[in-house]
C-alpha atoms as a PDB file:
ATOM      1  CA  UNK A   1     103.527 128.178 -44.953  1.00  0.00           C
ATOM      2  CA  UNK A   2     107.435 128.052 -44.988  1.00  0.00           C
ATOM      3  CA  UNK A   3     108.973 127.002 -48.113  1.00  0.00           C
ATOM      4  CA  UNK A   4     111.941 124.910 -47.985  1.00  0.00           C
ATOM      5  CA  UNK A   5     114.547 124.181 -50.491  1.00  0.00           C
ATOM      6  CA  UNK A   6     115.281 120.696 -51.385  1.00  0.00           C
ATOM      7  CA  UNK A   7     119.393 120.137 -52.527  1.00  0.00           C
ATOM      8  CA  UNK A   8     119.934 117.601 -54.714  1.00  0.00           C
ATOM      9  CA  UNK A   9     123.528 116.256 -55.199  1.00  0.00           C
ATOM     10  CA  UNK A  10     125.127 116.451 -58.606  1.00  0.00           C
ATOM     11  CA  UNK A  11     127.537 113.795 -57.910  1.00  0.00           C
ATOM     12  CA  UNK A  12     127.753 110.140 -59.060  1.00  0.00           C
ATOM     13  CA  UNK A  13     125.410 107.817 -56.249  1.00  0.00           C
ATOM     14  CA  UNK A  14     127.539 104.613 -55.192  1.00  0.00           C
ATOM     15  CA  UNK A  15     126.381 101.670 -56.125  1.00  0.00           C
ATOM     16  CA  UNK A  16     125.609 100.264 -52.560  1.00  0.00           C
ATOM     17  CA  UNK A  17     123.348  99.979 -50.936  1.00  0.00           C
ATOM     18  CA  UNK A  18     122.161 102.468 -48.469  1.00  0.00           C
ATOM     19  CA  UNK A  19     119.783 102.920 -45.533  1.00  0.00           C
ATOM     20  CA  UNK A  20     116.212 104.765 -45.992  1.00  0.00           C
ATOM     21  CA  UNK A  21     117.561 106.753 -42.869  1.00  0.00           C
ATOM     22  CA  UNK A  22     120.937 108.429 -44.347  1.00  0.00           C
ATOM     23  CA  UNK A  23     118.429 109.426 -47.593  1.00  0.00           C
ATOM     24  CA  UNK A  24     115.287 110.922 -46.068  1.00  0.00           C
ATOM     25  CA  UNK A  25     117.006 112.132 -42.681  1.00  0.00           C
ATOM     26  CA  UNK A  26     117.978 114.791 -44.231  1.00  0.00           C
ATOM     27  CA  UNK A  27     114.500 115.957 -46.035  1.00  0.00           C
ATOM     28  CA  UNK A  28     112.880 115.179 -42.880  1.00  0.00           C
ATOM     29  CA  UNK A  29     115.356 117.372 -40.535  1.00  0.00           C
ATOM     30  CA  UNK A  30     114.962 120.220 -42.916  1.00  0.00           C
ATOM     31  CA  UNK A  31     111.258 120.557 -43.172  1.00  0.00           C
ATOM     32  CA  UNK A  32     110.866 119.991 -39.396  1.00  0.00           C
ATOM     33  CA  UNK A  33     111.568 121.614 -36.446  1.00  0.00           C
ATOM     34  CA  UNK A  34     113.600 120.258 -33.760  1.00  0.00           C
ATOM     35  CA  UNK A  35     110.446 121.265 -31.587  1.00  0.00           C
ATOM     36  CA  UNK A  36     108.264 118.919 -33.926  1.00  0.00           C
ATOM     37  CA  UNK A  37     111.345 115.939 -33.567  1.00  0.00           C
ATOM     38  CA  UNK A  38     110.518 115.988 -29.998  1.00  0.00           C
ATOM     39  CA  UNK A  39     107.061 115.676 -30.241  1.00  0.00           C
ATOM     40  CA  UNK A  40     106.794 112.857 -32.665  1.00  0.00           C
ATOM     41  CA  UNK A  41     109.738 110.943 -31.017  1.00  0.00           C
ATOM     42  CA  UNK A  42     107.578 110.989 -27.757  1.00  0.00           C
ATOM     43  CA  UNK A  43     104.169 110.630 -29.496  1.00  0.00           C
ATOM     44  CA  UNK A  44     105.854 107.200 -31.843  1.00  0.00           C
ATOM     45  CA  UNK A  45     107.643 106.115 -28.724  1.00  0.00           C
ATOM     46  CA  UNK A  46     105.010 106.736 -25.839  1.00  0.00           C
ATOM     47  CA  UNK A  47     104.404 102.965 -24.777  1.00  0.00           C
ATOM     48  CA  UNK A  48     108.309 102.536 -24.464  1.00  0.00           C
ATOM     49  CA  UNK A  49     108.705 106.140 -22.167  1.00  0.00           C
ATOM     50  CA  UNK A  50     105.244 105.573 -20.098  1.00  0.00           C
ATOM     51  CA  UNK A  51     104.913 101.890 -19.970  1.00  0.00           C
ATOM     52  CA  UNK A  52     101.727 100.112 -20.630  1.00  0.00           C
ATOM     53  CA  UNK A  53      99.135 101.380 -17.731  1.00  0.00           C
ATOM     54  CA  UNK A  54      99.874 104.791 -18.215  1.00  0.00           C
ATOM     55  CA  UNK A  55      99.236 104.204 -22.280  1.00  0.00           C
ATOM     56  CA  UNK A  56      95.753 102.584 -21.623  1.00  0.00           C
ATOM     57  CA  UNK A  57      94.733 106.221 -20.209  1.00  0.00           C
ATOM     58  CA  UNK A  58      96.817 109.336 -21.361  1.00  0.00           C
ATOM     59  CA  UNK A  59      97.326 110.144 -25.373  1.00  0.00           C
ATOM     60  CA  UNK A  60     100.213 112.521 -26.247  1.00  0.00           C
ATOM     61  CA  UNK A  61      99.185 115.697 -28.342  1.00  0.00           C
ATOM     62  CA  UNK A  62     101.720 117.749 -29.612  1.00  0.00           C
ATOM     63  CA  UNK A  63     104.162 119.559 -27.130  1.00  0.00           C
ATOM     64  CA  UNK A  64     105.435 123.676 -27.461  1.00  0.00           C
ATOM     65  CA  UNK A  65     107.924 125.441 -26.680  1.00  0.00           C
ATOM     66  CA  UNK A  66     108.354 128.602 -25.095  1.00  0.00           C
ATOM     67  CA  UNK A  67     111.514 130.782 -25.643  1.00  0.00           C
ATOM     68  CA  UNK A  68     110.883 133.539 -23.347  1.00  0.00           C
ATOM     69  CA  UNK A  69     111.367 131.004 -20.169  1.00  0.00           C
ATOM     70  CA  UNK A  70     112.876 128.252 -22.134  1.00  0.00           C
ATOM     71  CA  UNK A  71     110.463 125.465 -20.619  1.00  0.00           C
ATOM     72  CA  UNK A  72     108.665 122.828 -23.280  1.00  0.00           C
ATOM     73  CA  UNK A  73     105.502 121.824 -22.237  1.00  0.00           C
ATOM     74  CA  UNK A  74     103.983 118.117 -23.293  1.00  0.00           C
ATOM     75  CA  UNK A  75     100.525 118.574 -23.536  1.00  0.00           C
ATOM     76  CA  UNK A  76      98.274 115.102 -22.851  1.00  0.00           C
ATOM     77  CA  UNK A  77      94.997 114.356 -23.444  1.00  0.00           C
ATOM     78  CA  UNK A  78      92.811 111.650 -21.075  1.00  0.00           C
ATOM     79  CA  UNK A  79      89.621 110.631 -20.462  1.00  0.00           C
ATOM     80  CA  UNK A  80      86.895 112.485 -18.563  1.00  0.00           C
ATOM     81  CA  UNK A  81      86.869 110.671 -14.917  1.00  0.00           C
ATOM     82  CA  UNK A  82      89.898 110.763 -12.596  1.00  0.00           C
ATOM     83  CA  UNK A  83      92.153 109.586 -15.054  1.00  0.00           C
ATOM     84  CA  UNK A  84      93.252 113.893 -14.906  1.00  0.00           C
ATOM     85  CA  UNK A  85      93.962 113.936 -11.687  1.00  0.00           C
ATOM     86  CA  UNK A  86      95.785 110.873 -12.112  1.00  0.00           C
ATOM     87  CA  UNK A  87      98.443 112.149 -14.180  1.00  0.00           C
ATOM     88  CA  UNK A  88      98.811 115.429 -12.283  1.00  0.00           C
ATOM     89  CA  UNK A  89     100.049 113.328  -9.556  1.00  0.00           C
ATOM     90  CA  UNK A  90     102.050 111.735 -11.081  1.00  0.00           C
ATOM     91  CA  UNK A  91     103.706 114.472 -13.303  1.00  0.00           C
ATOM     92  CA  UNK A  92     107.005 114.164 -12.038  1.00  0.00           C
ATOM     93  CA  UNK A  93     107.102 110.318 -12.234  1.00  0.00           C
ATOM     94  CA  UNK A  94     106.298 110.999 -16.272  1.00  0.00           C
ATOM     95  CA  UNK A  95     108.674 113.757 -16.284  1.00  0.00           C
ATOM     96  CA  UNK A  96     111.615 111.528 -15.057  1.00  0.00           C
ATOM     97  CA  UNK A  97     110.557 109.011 -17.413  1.00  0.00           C
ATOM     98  CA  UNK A  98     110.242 110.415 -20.365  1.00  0.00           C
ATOM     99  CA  UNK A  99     113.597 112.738 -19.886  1.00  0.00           C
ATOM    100  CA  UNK A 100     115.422 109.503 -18.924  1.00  0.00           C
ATOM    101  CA  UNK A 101     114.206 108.608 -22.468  1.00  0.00           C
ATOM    102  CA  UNK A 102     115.731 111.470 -24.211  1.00  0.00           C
ATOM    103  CA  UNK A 103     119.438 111.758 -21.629  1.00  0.00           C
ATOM    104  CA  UNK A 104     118.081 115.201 -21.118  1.00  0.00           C
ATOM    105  CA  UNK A 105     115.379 117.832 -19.944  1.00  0.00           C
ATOM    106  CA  UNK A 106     113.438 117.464 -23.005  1.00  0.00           C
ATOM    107  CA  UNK A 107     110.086 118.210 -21.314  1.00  0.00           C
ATOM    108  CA  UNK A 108     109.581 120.916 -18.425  1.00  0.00           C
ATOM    109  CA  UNK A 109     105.904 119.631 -17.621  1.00  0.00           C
ATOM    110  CA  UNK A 110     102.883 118.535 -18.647  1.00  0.00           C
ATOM    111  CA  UNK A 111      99.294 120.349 -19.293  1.00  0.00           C
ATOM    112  CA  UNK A 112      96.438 117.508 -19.241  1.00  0.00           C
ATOM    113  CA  UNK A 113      93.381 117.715 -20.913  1.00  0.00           C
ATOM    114  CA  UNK A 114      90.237 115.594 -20.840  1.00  0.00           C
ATOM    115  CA  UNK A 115      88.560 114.722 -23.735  1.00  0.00           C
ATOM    116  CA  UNK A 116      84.876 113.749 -23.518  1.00  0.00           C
ATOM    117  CA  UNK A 117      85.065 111.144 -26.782  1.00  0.00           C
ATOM    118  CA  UNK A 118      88.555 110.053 -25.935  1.00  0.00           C
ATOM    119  CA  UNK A 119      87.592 105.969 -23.971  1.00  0.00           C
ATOM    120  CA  UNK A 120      90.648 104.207 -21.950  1.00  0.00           C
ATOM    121  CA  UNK A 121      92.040 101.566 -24.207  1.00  0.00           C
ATOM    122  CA  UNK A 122      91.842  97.857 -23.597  1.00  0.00           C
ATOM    123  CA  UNK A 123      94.891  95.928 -23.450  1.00  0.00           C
ATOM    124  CA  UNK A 124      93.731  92.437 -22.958  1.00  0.00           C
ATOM    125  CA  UNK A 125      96.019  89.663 -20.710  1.00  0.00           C
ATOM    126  CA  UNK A 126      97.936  86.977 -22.195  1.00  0.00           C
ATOM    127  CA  UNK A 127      96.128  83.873 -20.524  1.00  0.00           C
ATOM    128  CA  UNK A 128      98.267  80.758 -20.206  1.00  0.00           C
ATOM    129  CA  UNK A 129      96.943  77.936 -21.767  1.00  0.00           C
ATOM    130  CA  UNK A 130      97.402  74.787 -19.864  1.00  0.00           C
ATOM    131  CA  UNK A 131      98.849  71.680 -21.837  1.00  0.00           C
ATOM    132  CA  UNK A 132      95.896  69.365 -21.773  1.00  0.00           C
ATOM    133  CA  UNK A 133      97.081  65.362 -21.456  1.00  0.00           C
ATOM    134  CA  UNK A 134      95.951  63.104 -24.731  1.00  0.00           C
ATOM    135  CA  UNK A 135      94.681  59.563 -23.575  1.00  0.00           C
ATOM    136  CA  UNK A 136      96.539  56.307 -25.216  1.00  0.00           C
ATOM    137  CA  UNK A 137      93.882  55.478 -27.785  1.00  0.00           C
ATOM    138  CA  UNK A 138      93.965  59.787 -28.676  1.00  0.00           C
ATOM    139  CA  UNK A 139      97.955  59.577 -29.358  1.00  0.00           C
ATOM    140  CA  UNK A 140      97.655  56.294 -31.487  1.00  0.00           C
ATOM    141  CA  UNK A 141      95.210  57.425 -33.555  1.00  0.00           C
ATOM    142  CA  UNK A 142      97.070  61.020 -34.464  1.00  0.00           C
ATOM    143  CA  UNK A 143     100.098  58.594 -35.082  1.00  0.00           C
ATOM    144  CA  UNK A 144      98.740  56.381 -36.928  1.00  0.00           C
ATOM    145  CA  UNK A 145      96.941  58.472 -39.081  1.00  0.00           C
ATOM    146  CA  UNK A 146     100.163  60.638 -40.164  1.00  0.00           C
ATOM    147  CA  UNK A 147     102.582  57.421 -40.104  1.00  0.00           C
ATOM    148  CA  UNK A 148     102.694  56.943 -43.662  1.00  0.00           C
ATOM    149  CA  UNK A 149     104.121  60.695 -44.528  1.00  0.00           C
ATOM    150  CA  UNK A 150     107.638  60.129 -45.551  1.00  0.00           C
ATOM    151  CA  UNK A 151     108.635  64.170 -45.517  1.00  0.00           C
ATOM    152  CA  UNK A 152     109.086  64.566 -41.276  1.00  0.00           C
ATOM    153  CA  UNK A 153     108.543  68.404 -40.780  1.00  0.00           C
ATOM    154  CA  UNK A 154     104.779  67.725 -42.686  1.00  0.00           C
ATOM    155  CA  UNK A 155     104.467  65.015 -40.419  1.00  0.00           C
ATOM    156  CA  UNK A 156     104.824  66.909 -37.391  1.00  0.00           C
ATOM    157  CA  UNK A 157     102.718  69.570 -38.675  1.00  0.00           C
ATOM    158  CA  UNK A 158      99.905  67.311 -39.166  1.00  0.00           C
ATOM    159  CA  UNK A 159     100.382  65.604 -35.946  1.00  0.00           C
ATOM    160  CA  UNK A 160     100.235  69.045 -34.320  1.00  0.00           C
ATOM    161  CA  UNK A 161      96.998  70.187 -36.342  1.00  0.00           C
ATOM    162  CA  UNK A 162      95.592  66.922 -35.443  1.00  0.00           C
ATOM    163  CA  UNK A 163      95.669  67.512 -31.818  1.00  0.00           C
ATOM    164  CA  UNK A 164      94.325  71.089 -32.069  1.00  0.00           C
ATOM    165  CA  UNK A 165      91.439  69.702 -33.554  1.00  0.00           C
ATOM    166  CA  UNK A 166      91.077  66.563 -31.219  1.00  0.00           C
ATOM    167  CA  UNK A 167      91.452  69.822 -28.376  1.00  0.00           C
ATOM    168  CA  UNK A 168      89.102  71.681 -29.860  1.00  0.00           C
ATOM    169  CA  UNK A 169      86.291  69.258 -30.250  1.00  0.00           C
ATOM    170  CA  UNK A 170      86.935  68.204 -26.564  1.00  0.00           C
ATOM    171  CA  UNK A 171      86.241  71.720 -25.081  1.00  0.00           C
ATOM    172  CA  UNK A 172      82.574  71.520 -27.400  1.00  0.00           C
END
């Protein structure tokens, strides 16, 4: 295991205030590679560089490189089924993405791997909720009930509550 050497400044600190970035950047660039800055950029950022149907389906691992050819290799883990094939075609579509990501050729290609405990994740759909119509009598009630609240932003609170529940014992 490498050993690395922390340097502390012996100079006075200012007195503002500073970002958590400019004081562990630093720490962090020195005990990792730029090799391991790749991969957890892509591995933290993966929704953002894939988009959301590739995330349900394909997991980034790690990613190596190799010197002798200078090529880095993402390496991406799926779920047994098709879901492999998949991504092989479309490798360069990912490639383009995720080096569109970076400005640069970050990543050469990408080995897949299926993994037999590894399930496709469930994203559920925003639904839309229609805006359901409150009859005469329904709107009196709610307004008479909270008409004697002086403060208005409780008021409108409690009228909005009120309908919730008046919704929510109509769908019973």
């Amino acid at each position: 295991m490498k050993k690395y050497k922390l340097e502390i400044s012996e100079k006075p600190h200012s007195k503002d205030l500073e970002s958590l970035g400019s004081i562990f950047m630093p720490i962090i660039k020195s005990a990792v590679s730029a090799e391991d800055l790749i991969g957890t950029e892509i591995i933290m950022n993966w929704k953002d560089m894939v988009g959301t149907e590739i995330r349900k389906f394909c997991q980034p691992i790690k990613t190596k490189y190799d010197p002798r050819n200078s090529i880095r290799t993402l390496y991406v883990e799926t779920p047994v089924g098709g879901f492999a094939l998949e991504i092989q075609h479309k490798e360069r579509y990912l490639l383009d993405k995720i080096n569109a990501y970076f400005g640069y050729t970050a990543i050469h290609k990408i080995n897949v791997s299926q993994n037999t405990e590894m399930r496709p994740l469930y994203v559920p759909e925003i639904k839309q909720i229609k805006e359901e119509k409150f009859t005469e009598e329904e709107e009196k009630y709610l307004s008479d009930i909270v008409s004697e609240i002086k403060d208005e932003n409780l008021r409108e609170i409690l009228l909005k509550v009120g309908k919730n529940v008046v919704l929510s014992k109509r769908s019973k």
